[in-house]
C-alpha atoms as a PDB file:
ATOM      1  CA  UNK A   1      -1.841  20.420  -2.939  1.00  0.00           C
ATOM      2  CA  UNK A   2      -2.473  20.483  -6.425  1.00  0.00           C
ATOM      3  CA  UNK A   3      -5.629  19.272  -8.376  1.00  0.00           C
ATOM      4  CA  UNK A   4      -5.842  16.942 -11.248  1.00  0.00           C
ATOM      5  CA  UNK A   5      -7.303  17.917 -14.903  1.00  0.00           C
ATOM      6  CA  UNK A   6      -9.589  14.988 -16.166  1.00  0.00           C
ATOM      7  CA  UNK A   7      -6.243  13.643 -18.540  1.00  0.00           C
ATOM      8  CA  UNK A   8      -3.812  13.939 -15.738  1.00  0.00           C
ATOM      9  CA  UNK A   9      -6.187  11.337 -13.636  1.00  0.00           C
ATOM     10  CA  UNK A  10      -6.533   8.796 -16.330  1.00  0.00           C
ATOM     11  CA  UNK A  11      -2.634   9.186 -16.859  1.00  0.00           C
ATOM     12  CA  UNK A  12      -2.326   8.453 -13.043  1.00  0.00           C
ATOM     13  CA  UNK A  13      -4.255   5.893 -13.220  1.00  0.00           C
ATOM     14  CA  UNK A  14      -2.642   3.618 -16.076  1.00  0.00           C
ATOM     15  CA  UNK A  15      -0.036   3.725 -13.831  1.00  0.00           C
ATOM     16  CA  UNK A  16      -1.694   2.418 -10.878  1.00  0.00           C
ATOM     17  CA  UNK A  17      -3.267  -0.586 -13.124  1.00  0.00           C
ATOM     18  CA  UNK A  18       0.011  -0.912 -14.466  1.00  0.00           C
ATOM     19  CA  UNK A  19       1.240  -1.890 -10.618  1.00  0.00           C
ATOM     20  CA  UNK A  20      -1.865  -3.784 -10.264  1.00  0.00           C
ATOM     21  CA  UNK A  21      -0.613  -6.231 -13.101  1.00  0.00           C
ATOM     22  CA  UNK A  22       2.633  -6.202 -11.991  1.00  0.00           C
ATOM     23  CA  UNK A  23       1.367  -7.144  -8.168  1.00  0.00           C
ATOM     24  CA  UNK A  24      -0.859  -9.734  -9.819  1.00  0.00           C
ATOM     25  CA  UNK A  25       2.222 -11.209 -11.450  1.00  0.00           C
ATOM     26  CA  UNK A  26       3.950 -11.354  -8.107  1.00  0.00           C
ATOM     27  CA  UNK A  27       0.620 -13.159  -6.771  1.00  0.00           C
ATOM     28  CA  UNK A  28       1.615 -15.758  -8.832  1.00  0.00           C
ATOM     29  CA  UNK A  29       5.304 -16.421  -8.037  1.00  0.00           C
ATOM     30  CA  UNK A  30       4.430 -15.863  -3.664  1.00  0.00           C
ATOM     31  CA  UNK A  31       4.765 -19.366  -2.234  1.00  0.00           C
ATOM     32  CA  UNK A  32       6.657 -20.972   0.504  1.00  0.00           C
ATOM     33  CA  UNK A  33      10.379 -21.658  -0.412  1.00  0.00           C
ATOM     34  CA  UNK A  34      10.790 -18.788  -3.268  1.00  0.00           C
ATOM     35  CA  UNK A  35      12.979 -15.725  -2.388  1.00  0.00           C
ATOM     36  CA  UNK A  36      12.349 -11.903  -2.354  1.00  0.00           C
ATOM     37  CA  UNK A  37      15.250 -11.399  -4.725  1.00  0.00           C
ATOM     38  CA  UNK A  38      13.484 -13.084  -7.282  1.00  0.00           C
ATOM     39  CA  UNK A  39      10.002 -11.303  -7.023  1.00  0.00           C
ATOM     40  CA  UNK A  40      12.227  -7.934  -7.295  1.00  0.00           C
ATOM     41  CA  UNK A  41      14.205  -8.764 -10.327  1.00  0.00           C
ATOM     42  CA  UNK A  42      10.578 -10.203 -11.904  1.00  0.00           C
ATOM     43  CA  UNK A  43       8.638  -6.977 -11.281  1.00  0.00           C
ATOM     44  CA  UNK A  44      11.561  -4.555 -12.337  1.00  0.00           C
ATOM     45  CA  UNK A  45      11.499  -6.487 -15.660  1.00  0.00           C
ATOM     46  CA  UNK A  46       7.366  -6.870 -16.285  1.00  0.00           C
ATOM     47  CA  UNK A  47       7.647  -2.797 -15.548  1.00  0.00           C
ATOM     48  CA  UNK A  48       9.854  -2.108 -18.194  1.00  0.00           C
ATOM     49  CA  UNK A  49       8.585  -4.444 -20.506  1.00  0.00           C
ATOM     50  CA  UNK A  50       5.246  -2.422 -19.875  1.00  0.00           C
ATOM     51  CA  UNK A  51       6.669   0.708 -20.664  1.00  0.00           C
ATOM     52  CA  UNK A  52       7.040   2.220 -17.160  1.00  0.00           C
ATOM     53  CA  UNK A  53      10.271   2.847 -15.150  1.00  0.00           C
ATOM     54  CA  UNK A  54      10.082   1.349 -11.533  1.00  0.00           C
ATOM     55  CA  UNK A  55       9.228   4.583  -8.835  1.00  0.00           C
ATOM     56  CA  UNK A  56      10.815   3.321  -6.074  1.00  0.00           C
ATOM     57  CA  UNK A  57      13.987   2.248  -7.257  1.00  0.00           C
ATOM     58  CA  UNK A  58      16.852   5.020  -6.880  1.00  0.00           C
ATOM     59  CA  UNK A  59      14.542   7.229  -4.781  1.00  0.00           C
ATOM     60  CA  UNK A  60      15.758   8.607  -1.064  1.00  0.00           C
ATOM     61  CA  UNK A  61      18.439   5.874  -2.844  1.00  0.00           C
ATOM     62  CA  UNK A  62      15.943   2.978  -1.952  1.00  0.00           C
ATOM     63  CA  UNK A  63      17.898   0.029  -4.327  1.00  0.00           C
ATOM     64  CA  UNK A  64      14.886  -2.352  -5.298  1.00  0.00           C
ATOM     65  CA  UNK A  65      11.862  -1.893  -7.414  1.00  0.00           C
ATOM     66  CA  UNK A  66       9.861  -3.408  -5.206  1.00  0.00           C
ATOM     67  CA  UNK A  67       9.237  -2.818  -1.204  1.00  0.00           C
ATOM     68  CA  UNK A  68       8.652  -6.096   0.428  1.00  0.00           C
ATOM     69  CA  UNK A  69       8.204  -6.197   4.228  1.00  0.00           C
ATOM     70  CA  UNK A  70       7.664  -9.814   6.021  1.00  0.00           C
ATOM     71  CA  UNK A  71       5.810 -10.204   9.329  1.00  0.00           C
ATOM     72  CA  UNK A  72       6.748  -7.773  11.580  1.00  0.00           C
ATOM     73  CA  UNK A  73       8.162  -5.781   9.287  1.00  0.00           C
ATOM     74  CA  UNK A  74       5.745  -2.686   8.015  1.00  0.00           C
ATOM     75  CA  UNK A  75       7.256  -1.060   5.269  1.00  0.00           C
ATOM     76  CA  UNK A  76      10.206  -0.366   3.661  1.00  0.00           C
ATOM     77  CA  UNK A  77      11.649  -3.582   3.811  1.00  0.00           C
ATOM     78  CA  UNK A  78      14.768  -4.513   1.226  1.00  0.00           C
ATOM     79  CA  UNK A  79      14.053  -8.022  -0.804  1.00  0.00           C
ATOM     80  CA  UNK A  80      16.955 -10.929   0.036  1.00  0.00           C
ATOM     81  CA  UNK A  81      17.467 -14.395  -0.363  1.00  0.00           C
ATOM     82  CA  UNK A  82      16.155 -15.581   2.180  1.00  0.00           C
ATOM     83  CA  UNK A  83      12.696 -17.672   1.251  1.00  0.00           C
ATOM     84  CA  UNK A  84       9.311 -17.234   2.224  1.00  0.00           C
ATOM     85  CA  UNK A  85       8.107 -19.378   4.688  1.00  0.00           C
ATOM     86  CA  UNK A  86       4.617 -21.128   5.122  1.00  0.00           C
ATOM     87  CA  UNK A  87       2.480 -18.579   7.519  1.00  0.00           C
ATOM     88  CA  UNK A  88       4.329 -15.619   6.338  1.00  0.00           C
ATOM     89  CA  UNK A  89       2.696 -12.729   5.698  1.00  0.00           C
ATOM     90  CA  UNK A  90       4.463 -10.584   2.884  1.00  0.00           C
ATOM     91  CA  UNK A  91       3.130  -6.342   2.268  1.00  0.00           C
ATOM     92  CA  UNK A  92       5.013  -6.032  -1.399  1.00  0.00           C
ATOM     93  CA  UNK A  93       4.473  -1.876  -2.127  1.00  0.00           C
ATOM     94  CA  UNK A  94       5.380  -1.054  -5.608  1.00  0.00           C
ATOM     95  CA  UNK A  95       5.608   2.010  -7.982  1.00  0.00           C
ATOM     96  CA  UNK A  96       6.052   2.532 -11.094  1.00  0.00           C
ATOM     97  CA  UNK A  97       6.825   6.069 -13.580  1.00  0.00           C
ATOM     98  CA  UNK A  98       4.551   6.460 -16.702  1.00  0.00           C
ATOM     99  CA  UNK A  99       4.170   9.047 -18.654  1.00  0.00           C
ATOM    100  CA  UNK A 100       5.381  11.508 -16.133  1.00  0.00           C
ATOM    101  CA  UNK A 101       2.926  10.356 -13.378  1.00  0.00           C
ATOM    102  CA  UNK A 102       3.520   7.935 -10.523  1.00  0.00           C
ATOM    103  CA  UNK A 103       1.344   4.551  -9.483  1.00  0.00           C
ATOM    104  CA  UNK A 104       1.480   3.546  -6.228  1.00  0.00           C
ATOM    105  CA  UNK A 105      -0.299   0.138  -4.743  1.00  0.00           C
ATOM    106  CA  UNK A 106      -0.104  -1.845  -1.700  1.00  0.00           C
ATOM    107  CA  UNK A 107      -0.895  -5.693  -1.186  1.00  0.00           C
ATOM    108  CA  UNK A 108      -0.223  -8.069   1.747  1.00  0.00           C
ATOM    109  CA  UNK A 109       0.227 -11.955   0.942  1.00  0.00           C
ATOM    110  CA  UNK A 110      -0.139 -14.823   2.714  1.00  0.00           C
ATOM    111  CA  UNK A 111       2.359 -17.676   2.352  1.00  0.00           C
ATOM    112  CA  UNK A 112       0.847 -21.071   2.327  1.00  0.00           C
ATOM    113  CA  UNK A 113      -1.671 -21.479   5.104  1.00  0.00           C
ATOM    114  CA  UNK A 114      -1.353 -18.792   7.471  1.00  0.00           C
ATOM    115  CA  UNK A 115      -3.077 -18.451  11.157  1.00  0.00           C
ATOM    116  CA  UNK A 116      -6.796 -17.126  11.380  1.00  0.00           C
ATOM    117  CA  UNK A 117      -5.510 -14.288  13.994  1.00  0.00           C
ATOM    118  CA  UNK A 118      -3.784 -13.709  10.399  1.00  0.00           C
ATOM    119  CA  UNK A 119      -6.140 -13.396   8.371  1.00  0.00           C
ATOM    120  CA  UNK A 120      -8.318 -11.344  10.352  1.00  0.00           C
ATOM    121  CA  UNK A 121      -5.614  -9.046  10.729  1.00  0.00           C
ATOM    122  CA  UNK A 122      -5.367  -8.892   6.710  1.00  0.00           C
ATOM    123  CA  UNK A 123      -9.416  -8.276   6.290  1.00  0.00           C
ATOM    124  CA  UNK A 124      -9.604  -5.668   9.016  1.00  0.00           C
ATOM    125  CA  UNK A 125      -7.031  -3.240   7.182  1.00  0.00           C
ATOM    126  CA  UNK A 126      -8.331  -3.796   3.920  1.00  0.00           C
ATOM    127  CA  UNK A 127     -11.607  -2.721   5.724  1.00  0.00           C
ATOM    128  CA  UNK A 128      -9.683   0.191   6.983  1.00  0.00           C
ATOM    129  CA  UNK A 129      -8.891   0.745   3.593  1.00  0.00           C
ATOM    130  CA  UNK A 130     -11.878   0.874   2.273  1.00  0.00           C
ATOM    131  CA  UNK A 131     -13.536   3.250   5.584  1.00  0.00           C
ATOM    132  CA  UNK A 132     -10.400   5.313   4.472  1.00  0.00           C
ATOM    133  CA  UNK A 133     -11.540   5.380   0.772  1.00  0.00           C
ATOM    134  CA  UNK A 134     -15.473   6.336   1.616  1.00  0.00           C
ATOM    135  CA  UNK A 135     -14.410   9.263   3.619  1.00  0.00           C
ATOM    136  CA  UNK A 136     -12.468  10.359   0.847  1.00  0.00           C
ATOM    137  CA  UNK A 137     -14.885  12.672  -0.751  1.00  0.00           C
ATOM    138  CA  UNK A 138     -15.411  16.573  -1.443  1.00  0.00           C
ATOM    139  CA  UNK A 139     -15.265  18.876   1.157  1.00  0.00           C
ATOM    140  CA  UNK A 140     -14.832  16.380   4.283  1.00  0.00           C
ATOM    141  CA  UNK A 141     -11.038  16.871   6.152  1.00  0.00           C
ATOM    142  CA  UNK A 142      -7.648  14.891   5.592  1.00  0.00           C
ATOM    143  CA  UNK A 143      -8.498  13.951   9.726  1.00  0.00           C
ATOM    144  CA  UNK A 144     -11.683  12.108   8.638  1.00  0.00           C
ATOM    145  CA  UNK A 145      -9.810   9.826   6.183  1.00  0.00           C
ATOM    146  CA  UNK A 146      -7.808   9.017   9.475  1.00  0.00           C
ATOM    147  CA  UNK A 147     -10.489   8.863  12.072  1.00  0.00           C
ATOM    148  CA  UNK A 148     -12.558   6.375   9.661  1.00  0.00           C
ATOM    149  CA  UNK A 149      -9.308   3.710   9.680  1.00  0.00           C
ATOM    150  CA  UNK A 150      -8.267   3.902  13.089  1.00  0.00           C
ATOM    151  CA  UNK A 151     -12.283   3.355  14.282  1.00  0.00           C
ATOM    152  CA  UNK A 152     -12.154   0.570  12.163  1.00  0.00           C
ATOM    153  CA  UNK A 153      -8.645  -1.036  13.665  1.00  0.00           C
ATOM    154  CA  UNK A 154      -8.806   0.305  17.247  1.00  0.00           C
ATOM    155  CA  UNK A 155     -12.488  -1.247  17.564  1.00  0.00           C
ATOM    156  CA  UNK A 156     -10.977  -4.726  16.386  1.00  0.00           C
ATOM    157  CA  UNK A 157      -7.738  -4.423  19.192  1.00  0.00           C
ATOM    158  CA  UNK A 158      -5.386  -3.204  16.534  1.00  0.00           C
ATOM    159  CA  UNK A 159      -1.963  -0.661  16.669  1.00  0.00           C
ATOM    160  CA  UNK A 160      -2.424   2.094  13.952  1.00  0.00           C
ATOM    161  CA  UNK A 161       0.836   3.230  12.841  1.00  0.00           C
ATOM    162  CA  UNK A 162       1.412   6.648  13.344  1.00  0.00           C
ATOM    163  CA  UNK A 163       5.075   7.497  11.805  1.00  0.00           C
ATOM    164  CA  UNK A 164       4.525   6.654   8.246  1.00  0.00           C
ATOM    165  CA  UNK A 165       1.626   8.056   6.101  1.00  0.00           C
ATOM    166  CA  UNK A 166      -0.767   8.013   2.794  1.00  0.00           C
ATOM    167  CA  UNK A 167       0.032  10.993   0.499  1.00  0.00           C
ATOM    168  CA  UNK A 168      -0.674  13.163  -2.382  1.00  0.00           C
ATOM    169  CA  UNK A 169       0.077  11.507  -6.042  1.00  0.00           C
ATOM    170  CA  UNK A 170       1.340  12.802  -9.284  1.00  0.00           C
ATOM    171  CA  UNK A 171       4.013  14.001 -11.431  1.00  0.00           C
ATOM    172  CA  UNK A 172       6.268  13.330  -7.856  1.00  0.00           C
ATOM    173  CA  UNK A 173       5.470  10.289  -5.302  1.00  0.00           C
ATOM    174  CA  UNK A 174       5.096  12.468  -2.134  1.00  0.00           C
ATOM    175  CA  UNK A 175       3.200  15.407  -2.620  1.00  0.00           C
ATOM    176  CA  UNK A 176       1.047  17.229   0.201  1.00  0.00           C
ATOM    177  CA  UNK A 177      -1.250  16.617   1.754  1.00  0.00           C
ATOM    178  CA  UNK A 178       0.087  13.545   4.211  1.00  0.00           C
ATOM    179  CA  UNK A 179      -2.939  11.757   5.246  1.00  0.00           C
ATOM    180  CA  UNK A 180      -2.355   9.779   8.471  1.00  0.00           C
ATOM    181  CA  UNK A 181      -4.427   6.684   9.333  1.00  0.00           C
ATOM    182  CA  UNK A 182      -5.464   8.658  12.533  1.00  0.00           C
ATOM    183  CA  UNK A 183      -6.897  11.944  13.136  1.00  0.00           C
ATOM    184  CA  UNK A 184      -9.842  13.792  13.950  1.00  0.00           C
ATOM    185  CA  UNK A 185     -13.176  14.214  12.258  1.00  0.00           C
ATOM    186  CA  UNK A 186     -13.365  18.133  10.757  1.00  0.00           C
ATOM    187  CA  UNK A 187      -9.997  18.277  11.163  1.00  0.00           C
ATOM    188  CA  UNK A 188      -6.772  18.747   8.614  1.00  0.00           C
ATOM    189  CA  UNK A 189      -6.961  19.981   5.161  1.00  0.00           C
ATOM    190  CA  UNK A 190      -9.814  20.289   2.848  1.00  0.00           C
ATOM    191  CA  UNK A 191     -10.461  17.591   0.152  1.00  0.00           C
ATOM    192  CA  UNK A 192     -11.313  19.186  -2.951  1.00  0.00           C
ATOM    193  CA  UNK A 193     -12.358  17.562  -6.566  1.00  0.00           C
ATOM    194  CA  UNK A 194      -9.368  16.421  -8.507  1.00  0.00           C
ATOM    195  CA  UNK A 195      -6.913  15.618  -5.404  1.00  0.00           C
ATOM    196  CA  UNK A 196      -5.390  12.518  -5.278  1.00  0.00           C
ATOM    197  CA  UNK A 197      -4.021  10.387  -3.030  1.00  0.00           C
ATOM    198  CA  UNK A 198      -2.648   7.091  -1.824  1.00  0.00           C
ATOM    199  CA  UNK A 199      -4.391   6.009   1.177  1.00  0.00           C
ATOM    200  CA  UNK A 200      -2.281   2.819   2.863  1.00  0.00           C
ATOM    201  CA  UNK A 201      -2.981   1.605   6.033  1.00  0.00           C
ATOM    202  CA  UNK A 202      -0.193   0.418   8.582  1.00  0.00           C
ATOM    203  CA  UNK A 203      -2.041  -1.895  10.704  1.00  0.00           C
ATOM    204  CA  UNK A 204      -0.373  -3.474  13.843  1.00  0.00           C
ATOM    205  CA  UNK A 205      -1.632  -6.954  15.143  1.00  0.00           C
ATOM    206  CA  UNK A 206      -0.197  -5.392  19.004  1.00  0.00           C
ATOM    207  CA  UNK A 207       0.748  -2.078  19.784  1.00  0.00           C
ATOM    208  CA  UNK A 208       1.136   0.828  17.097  1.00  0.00           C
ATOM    209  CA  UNK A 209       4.649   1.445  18.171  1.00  0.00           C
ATOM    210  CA  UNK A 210       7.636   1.155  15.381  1.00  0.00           C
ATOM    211  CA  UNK A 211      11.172   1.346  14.993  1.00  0.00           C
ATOM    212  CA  UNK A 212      13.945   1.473  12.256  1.00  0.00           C
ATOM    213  CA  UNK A 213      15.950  -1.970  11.277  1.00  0.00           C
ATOM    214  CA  UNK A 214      19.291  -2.173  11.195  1.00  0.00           C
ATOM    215  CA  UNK A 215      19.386  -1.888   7.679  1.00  0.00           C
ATOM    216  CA  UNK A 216      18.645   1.619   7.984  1.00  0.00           C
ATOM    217  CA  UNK A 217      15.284   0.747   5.772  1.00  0.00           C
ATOM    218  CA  UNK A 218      13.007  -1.366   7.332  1.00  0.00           C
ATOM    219  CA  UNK A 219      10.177  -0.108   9.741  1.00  0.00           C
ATOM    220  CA  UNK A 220       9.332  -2.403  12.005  1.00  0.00           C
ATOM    221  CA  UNK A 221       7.115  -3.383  15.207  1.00  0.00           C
ATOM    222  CA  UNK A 222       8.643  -2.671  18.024  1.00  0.00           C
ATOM    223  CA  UNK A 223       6.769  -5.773  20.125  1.00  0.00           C
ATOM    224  CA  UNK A 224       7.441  -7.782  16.960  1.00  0.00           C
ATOM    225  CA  UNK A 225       4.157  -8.856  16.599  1.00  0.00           C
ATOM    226  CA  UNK A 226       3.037  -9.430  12.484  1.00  0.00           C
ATOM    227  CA  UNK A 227       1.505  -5.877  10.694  1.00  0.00           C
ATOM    228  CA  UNK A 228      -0.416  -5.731   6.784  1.00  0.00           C
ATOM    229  CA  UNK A 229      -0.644  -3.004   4.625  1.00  0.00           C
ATOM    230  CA  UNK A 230      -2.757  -2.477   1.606  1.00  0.00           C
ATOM    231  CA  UNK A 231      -3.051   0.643  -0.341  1.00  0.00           C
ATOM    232  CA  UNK A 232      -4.864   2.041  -3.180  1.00  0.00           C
ATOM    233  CA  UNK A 233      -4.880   5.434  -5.547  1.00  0.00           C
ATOM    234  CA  UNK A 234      -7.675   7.527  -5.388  1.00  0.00           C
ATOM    235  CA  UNK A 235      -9.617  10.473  -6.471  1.00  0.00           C
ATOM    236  CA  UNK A 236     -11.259  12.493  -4.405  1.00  0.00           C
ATOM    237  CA  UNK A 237     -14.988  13.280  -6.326  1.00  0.00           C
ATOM    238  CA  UNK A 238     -18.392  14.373  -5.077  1.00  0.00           C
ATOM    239  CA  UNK A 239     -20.374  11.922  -3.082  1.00  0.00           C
ATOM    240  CA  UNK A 240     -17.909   8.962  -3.676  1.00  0.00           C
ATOM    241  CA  UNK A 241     -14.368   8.579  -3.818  1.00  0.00           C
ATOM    242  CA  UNK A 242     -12.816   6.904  -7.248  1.00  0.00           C
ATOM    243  CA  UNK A 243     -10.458   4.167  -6.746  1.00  0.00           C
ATOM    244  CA  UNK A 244      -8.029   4.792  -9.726  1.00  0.00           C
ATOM    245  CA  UNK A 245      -5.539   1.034  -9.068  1.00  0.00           C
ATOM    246  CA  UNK A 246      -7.002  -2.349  -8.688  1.00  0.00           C
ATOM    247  CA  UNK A 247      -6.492  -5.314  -5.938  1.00  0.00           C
ATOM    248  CA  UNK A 248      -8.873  -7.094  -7.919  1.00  0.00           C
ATOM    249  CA  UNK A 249      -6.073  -8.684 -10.476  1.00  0.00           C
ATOM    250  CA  UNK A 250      -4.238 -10.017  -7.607  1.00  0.00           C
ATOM    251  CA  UNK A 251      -7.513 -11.273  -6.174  1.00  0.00           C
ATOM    252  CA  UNK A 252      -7.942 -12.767  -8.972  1.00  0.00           C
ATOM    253  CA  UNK A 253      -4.751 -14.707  -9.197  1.00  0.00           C
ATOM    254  CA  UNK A 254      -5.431 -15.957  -6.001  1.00  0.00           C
ATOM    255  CA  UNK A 255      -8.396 -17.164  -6.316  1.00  0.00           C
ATOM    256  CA  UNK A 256      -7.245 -19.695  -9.281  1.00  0.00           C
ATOM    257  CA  UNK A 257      -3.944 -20.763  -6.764  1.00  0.00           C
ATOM    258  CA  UNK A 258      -6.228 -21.933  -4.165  1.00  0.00           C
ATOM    259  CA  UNK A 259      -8.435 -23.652  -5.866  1.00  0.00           C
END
């Protein structure tokens, strides 16, 4: 676990804004009848036109830029040709490499008008998220981070994934610590000042239970029931977390569709 100077945080975090806008500009192409391919080859480009290298793409030999898992998919999934469909829900995880420090953000869609057992799937983890993100301060536990987002999900009937976790951020992707959207309060390691991590709830809409696609990439629900996934970048401080990326572009972009 290592701790952030002051410049290597502001570093990190141009690169988590810089997958905010590029999120944002997927926000804007996400619609029934448009394919994943297409949303790939558009955010690989805006990167790199941005002056950041897409994180995801070559690593563990993961082909895309951009993650994009549909219904009961979780993460990890590969983008295709296949369109989007109205009542989709689409998590599209994306990283990008800038200036030697990694951006990572999270971001579940809905296509056209999706169900209201949807959407209340969608606002409970970005409540985890944000439970997650309060109990991410000096000198509480990793476990507490964890025990804040599955109180939130369990309480609402939700599956918490347990397989795949948030992590430490920096100069690589993964670093330590993990930190698992379950645990126990006073438990796991110590947050210090300067840590950062990506905190990204895996919420199930049944049971928490996952398996691999056939693809050899995609994690999926095993009871194929729909899961959402939002994650943001953060720094641990005194008193109150700092959120270092921003949903609020994409929010914004999706605001002005639905008008």
């Amino acid at each position: 676990m290592y701790l952030k100077t002051e410049e290597e945080i502001e570093l990190i975090r141009e690169s988590s804004l810089l997958v905010g806008k590029t999120l944002a500009e997927v926000a804007k192409l996400i619609e029934p009848g448009v394919d994943t391919v297409k949303l790939d080859a558009m955010a690989e480009q805006f990167i790199r036109d941005n002056g950041g290298l897409p994180g995801f793409k070559g690593m563990y030999d993961f082909p895309n830029t951009l993650c994009i898992s549909i219904n009961a998919q979780v993460v990890h999934g590969i983008p295709t040709k296949d369109p989007l469909k109205n009542g989709d829900i689409v998590s599209v995880d994306c990283g990008v490499l800038m200036n030697e420090f990694y951006g990572d953000v999270a971001y579940t869609f809905e296509v056209g008008e999706v169900s209201k057992e949807i959407k209340r799937l969608l606002d409970t983890t970005k409540e985890c998220l944000q439970a997650g993100i309060a109990a991410a301060t000096a000198g509480n536990r990793v476990g507490d981070i964890g025990y804040a987002v599955q109180s939130v999900a369990e309480s609402k009937g939700y599956g918490v994934v347990r397989e795949l976790v948030g992590h430490g951020l920096g100069k690589k992707l993964h670093e330590d610590p993990q930190v698992p959207n379950y645990g126990k309060r006073g438990q796991g390691a110590k947050l210090k000042e300067g840590l950062v991590i990506a905190i990204e709830p895996m919420i199930n809409m049944g049971k928490r239970h996952v398996r691999q696609d056939d693809d050899g990439w995609a994690i999926v629900t095993k009871d194929g029931m729909p899961s959402a996934h939002f994650e943001h970048d953060v720094v641990v401080r005194k008193g109150m977390a700092e959120v270092l990326s921003t949903h609020e572009l994409i929010e914004e972009v999706l605001r002005k569709k639905n008008k």
